[in-house]
PDB file of N, CA and C in Angstrom:
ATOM      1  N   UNK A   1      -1.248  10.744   6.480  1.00  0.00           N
ATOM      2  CA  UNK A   1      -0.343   9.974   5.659  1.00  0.00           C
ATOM      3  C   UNK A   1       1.058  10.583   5.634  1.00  0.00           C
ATOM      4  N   UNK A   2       1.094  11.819   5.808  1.00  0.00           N
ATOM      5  CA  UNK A   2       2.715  12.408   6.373  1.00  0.00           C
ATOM      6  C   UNK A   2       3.173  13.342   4.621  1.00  0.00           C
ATOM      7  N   UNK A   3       3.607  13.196   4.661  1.00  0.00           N
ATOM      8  CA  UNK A   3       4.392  14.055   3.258  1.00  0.00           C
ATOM      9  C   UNK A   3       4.511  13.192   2.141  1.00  0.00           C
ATOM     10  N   UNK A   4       3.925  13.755   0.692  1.00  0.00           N
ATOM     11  CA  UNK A   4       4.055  13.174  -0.608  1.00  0.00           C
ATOM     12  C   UNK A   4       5.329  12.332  -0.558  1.00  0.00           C
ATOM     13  N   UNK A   5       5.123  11.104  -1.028  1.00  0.00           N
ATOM     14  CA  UNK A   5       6.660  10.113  -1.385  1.00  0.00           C
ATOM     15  C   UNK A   5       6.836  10.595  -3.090  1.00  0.00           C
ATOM     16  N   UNK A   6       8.533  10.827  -2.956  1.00  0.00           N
ATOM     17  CA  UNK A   6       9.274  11.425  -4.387  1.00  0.00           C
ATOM     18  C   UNK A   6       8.870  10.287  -5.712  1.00  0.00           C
ATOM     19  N   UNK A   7       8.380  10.596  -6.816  1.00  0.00           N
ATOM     20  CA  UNK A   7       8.254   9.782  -7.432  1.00  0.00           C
ATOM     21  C   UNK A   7       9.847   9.046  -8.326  1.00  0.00           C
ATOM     22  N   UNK A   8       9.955   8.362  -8.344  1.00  0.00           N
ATOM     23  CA  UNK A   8      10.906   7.627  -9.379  1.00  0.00           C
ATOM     24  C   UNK A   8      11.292   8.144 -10.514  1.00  0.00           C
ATOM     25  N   UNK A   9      12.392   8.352 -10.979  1.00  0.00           N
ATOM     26  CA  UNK A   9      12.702   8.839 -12.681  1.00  0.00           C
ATOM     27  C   UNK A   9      11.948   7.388 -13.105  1.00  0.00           C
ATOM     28  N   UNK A  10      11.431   7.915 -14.401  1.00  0.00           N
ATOM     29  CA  UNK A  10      10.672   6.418 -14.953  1.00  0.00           C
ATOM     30  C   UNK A  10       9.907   5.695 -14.153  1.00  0.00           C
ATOM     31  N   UNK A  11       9.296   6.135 -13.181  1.00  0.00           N
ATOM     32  CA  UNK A  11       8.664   5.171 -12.146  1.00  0.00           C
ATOM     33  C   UNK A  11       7.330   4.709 -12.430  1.00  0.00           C
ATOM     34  N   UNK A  12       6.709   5.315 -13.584  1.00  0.00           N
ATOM     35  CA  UNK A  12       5.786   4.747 -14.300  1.00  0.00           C
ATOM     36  C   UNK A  12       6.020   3.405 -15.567  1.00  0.00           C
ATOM     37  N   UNK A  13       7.462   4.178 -15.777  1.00  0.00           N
ATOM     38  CA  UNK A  13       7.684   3.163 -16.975  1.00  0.00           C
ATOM     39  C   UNK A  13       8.350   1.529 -16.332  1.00  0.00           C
ATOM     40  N   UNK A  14       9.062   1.695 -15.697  1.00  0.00           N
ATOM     41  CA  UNK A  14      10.272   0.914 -15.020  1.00  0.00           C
ATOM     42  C   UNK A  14       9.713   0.312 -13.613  1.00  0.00           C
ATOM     43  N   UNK A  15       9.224  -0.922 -13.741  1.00  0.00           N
ATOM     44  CA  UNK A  15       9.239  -1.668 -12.335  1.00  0.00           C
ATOM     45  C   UNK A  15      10.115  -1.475 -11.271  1.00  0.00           C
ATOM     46  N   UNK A  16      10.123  -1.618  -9.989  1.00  0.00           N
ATOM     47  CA  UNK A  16      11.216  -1.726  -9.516  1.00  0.00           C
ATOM     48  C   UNK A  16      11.816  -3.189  -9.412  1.00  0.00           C
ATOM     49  N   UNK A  17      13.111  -3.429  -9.575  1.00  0.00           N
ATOM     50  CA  UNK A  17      13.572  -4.421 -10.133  1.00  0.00           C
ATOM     51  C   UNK A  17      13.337  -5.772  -8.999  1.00  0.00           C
ATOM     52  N   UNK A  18      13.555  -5.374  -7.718  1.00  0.00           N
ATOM     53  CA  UNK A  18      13.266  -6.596  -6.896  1.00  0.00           C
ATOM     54  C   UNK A  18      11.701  -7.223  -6.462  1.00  0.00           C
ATOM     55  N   UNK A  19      10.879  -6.144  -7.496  1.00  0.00           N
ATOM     56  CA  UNK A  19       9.490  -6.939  -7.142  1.00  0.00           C
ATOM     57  C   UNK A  19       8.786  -7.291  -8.853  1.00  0.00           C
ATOM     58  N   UNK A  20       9.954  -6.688 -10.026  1.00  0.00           N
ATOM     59  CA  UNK A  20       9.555  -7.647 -11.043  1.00  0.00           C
ATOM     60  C   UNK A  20      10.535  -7.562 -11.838  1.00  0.00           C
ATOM     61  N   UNK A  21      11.867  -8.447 -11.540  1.00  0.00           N
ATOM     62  CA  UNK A  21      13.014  -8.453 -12.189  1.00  0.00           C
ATOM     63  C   UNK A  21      12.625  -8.638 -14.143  1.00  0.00           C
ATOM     64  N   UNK A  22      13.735  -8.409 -14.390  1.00  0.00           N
ATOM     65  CA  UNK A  22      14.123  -8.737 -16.086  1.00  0.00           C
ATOM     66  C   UNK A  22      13.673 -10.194 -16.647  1.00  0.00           C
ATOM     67  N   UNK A  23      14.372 -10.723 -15.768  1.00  0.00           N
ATOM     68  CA  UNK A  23      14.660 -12.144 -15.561  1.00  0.00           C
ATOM     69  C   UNK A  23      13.708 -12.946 -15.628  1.00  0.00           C
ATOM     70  N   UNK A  24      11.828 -12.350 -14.922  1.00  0.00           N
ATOM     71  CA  UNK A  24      10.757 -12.725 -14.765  1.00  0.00           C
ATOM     72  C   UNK A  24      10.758 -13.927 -15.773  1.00  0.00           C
ATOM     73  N   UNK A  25      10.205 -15.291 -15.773  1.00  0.00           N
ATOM     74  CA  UNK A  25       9.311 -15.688 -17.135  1.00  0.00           C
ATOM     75  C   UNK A  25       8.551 -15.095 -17.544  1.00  0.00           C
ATOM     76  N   UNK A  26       7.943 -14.204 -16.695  1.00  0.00           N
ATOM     77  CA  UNK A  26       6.606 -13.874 -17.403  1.00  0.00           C
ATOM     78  C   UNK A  26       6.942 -12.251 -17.574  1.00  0.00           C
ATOM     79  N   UNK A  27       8.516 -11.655 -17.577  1.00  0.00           N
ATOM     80  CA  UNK A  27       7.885  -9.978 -17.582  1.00  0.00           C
ATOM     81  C   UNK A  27       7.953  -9.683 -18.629  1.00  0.00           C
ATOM     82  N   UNK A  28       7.553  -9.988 -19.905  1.00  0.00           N
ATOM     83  CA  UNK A  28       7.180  -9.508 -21.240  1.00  0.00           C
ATOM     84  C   UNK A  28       5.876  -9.048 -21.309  1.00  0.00           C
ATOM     85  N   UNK A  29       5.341 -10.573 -20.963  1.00  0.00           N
ATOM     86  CA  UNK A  29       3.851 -10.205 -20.936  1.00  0.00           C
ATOM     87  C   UNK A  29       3.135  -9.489 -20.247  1.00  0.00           C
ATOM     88  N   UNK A  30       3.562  -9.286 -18.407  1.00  0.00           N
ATOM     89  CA  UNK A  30       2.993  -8.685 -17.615  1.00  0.00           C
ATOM     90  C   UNK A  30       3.437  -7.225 -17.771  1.00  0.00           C
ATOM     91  N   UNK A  31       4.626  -6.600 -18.580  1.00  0.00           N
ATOM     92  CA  UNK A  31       4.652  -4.977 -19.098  1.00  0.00           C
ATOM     93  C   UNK A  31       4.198  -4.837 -20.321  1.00  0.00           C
ATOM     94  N   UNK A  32       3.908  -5.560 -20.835  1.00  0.00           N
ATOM     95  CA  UNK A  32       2.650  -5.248 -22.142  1.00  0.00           C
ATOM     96  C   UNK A  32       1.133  -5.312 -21.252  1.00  0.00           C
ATOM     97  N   UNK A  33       0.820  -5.900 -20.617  1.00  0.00           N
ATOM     98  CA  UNK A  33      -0.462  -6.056 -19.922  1.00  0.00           C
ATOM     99  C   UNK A  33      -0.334  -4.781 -18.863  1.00  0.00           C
ATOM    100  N   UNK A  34       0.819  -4.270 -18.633  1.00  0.00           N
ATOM    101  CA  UNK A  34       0.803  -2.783 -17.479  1.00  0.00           C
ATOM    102  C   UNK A  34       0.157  -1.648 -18.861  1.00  0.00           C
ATOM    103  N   UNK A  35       1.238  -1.609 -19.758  1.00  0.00           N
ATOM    104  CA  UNK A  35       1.215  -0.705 -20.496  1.00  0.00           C
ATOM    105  C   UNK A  35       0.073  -0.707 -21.645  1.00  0.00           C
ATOM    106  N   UNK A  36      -0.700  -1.775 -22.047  1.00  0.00           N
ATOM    107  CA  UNK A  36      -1.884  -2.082 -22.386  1.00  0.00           C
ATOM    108  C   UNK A  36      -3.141  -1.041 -21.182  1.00  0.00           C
ATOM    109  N   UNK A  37      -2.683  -1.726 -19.757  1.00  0.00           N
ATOM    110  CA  UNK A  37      -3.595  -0.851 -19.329  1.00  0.00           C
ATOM    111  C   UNK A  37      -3.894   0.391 -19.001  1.00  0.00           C
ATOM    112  N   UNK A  38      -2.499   1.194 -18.594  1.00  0.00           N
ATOM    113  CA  UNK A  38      -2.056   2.715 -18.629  1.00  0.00           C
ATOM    114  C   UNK A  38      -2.918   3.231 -20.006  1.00  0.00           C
ATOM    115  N   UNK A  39      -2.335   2.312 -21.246  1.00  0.00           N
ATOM    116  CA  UNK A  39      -3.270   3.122 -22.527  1.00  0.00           C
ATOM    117  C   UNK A  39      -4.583   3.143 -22.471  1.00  0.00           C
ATOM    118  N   UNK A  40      -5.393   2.263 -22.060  1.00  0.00           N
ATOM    119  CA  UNK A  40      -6.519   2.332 -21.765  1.00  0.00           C
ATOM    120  C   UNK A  40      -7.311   3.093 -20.776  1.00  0.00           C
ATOM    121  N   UNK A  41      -6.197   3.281 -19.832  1.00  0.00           N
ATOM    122  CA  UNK A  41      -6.858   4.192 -18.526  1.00  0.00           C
ATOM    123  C   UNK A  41      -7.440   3.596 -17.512  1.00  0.00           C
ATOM    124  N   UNK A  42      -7.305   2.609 -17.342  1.00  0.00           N
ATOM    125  CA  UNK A  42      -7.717   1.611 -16.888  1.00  0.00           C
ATOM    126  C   UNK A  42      -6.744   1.313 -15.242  1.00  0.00           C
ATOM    127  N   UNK A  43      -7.242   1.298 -14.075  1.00  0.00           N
ATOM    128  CA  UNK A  43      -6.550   1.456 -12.932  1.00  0.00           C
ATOM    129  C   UNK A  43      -5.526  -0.029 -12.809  1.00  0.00           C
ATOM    130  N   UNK A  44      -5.647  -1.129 -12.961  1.00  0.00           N
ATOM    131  CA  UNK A  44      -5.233  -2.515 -13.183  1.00  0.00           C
ATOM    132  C   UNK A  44      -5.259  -3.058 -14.379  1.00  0.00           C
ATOM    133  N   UNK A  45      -4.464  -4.289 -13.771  1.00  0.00           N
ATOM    134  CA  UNK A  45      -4.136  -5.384 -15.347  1.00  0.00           C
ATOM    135  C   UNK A  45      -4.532  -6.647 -13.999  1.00  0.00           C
ATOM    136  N   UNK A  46      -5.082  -7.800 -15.247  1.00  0.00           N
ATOM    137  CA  UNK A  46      -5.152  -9.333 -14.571  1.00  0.00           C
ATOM    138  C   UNK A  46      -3.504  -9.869 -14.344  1.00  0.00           C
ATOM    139  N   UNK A  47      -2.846 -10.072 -13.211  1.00  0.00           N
ATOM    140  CA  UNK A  47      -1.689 -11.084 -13.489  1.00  0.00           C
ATOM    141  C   UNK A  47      -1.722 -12.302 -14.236  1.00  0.00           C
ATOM    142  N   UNK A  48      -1.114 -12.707 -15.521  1.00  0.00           N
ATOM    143  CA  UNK A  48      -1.162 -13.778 -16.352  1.00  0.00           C
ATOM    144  C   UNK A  48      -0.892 -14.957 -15.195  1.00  0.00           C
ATOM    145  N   UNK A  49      -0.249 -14.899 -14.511  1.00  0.00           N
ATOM    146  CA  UNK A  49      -0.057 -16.105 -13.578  1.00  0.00           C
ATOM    147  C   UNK A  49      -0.963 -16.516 -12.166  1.00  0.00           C
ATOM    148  N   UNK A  50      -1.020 -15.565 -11.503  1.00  0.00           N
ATOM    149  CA  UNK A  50      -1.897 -15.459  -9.959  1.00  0.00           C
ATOM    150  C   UNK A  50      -3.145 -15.634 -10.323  1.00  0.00           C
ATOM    151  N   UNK A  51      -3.725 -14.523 -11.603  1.00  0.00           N
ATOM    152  CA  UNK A  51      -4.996 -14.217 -11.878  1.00  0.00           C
ATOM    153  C   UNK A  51      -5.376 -13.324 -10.723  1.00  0.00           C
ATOM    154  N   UNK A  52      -4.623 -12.421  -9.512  1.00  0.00           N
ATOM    155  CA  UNK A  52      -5.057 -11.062  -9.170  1.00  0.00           C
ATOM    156  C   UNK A  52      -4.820  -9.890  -9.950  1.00  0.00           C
ATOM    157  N   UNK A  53      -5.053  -9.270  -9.151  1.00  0.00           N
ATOM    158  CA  UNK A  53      -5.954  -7.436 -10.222  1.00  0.00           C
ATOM    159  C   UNK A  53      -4.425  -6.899  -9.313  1.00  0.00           C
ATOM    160  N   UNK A  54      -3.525  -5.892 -10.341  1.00  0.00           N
ATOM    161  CA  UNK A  54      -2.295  -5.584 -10.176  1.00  0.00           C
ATOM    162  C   UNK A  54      -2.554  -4.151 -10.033  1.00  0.00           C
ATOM    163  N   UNK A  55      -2.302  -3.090  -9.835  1.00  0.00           N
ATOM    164  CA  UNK A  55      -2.111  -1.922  -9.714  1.00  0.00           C
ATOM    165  C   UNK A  55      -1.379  -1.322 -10.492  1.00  0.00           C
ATOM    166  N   UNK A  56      -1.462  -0.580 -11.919  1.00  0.00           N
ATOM    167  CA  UNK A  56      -0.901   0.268 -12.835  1.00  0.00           C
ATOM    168  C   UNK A  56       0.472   1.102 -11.567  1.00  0.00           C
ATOM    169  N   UNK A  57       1.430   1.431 -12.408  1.00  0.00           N
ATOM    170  CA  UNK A  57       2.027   2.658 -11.885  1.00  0.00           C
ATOM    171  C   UNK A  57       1.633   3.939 -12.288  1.00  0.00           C
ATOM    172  N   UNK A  58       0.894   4.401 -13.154  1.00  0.00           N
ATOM    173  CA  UNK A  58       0.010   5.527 -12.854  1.00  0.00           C
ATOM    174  C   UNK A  58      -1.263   5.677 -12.135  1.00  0.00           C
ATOM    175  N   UNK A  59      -1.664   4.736 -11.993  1.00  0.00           N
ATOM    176  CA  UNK A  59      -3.073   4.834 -10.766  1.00  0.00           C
ATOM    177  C   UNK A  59      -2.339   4.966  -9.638  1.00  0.00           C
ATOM    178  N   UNK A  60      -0.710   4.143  -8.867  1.00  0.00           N
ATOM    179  CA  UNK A  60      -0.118   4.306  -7.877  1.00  0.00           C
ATOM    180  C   UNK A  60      -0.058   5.772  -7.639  1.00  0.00           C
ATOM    181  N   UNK A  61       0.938   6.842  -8.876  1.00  0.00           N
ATOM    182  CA  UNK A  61       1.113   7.773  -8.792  1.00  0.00           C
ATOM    183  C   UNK A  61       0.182   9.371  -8.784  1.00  0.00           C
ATOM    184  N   UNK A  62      -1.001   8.456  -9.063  1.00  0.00           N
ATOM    185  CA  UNK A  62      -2.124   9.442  -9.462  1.00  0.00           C
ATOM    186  C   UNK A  62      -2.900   9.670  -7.767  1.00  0.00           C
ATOM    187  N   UNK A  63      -2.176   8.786  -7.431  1.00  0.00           N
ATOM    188  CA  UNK A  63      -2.682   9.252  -5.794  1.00  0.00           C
ATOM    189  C   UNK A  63      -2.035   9.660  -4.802  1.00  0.00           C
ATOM    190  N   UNK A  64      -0.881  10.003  -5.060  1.00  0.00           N
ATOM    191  CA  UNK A  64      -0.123  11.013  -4.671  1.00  0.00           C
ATOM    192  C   UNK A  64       0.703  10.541  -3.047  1.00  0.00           C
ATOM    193  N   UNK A  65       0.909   9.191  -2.557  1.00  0.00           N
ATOM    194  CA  UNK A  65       1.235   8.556  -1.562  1.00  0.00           C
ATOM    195  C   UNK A  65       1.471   7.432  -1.957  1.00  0.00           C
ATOM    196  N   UNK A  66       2.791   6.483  -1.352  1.00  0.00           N
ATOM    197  CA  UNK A  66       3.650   4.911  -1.297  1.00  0.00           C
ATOM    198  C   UNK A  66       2.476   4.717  -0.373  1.00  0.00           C
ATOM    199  N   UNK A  67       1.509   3.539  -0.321  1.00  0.00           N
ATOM    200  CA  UNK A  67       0.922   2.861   0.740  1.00  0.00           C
ATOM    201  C   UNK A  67       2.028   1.798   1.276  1.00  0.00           C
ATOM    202  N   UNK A  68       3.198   1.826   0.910  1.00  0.00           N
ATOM    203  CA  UNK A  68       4.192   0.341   1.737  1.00  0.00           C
ATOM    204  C   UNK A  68       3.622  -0.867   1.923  1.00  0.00           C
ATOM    205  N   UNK A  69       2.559  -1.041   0.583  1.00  0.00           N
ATOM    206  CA  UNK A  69       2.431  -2.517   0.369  1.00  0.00           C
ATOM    207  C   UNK A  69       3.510  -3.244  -0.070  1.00  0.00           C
ATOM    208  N   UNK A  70       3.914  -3.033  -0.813  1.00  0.00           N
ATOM    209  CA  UNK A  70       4.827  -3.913  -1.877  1.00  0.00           C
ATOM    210  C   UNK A  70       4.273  -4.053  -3.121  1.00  0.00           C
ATOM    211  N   UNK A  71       4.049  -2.908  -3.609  1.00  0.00           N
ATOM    212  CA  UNK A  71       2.952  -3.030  -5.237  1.00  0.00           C
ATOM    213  C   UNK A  71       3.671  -3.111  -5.866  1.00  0.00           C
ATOM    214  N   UNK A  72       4.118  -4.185  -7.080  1.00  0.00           N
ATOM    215  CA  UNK A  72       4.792  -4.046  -7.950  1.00  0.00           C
ATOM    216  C   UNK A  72       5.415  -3.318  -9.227  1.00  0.00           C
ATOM    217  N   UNK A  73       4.449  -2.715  -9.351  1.00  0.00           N
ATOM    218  CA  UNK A  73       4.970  -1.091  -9.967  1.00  0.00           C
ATOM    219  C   UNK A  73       4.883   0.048  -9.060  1.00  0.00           C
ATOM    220  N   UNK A  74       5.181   0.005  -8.282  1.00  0.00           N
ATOM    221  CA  UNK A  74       5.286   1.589  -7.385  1.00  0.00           C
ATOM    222  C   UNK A  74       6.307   2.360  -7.498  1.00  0.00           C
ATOM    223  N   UNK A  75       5.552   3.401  -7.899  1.00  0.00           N
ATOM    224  CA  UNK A  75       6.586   4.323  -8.646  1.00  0.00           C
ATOM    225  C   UNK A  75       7.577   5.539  -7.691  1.00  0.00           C
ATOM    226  N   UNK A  76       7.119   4.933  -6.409  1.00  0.00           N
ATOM    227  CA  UNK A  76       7.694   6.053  -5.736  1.00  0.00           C
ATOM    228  C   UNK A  76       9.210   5.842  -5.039  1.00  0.00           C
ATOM    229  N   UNK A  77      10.268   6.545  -4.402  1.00  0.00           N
ATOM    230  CA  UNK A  77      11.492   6.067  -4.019  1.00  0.00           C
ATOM    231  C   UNK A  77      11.311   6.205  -2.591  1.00  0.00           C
ATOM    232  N   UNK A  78      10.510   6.194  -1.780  1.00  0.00           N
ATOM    233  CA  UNK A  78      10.648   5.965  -0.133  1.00  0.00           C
ATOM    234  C   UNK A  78       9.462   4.978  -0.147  1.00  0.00           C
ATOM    235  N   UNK A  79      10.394   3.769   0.137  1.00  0.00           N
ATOM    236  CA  UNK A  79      10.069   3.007   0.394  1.00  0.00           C
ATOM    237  C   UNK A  79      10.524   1.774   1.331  1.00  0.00           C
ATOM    238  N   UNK A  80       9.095   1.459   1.897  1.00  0.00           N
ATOM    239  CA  UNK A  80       9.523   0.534   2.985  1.00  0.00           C
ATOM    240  C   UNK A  80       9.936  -0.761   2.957  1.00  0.00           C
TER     241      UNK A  80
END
């Protein structure tokens, strides 16, 4: 996998903005449903809209590598 990717200041707290802007309709609910699940410990949240299984930014970071999906909370700054 090559060398740890740098994590983000706030990269747990703070989406990155072009994969879940401010602006969202829905990003109220879907960072209460991140941060609902971080408290729980819990690796995912349901998307209120898609209905897929989302990826926490601490389960991202808890594994210590960017896979260069495009995960919407990925907390890391090299990215593809």
């Amino acid at each position: 996998m090559g060398e740890p990717a740098t994590l983000r200041l706030n990269g747990i707290e703070v989406p990155l903005d072009r994969r879940l802007n401010a602006d969202h309709p829905h990003f109220v609910a879907i960072m209460a449903l991140h941060r609902d699940a971080i408290g729980r410990k819990r690796p995912s949240y349901r998307d209120p809209v898609s209905g897929y299984s989302v990826f926490t930014a601490k389960f991202l970071a808890d594994r210590d590598y960017c896979c260069a999906s495009g995960c919407r909370h990925c907390p890391y700054e090299q990215l593809r």
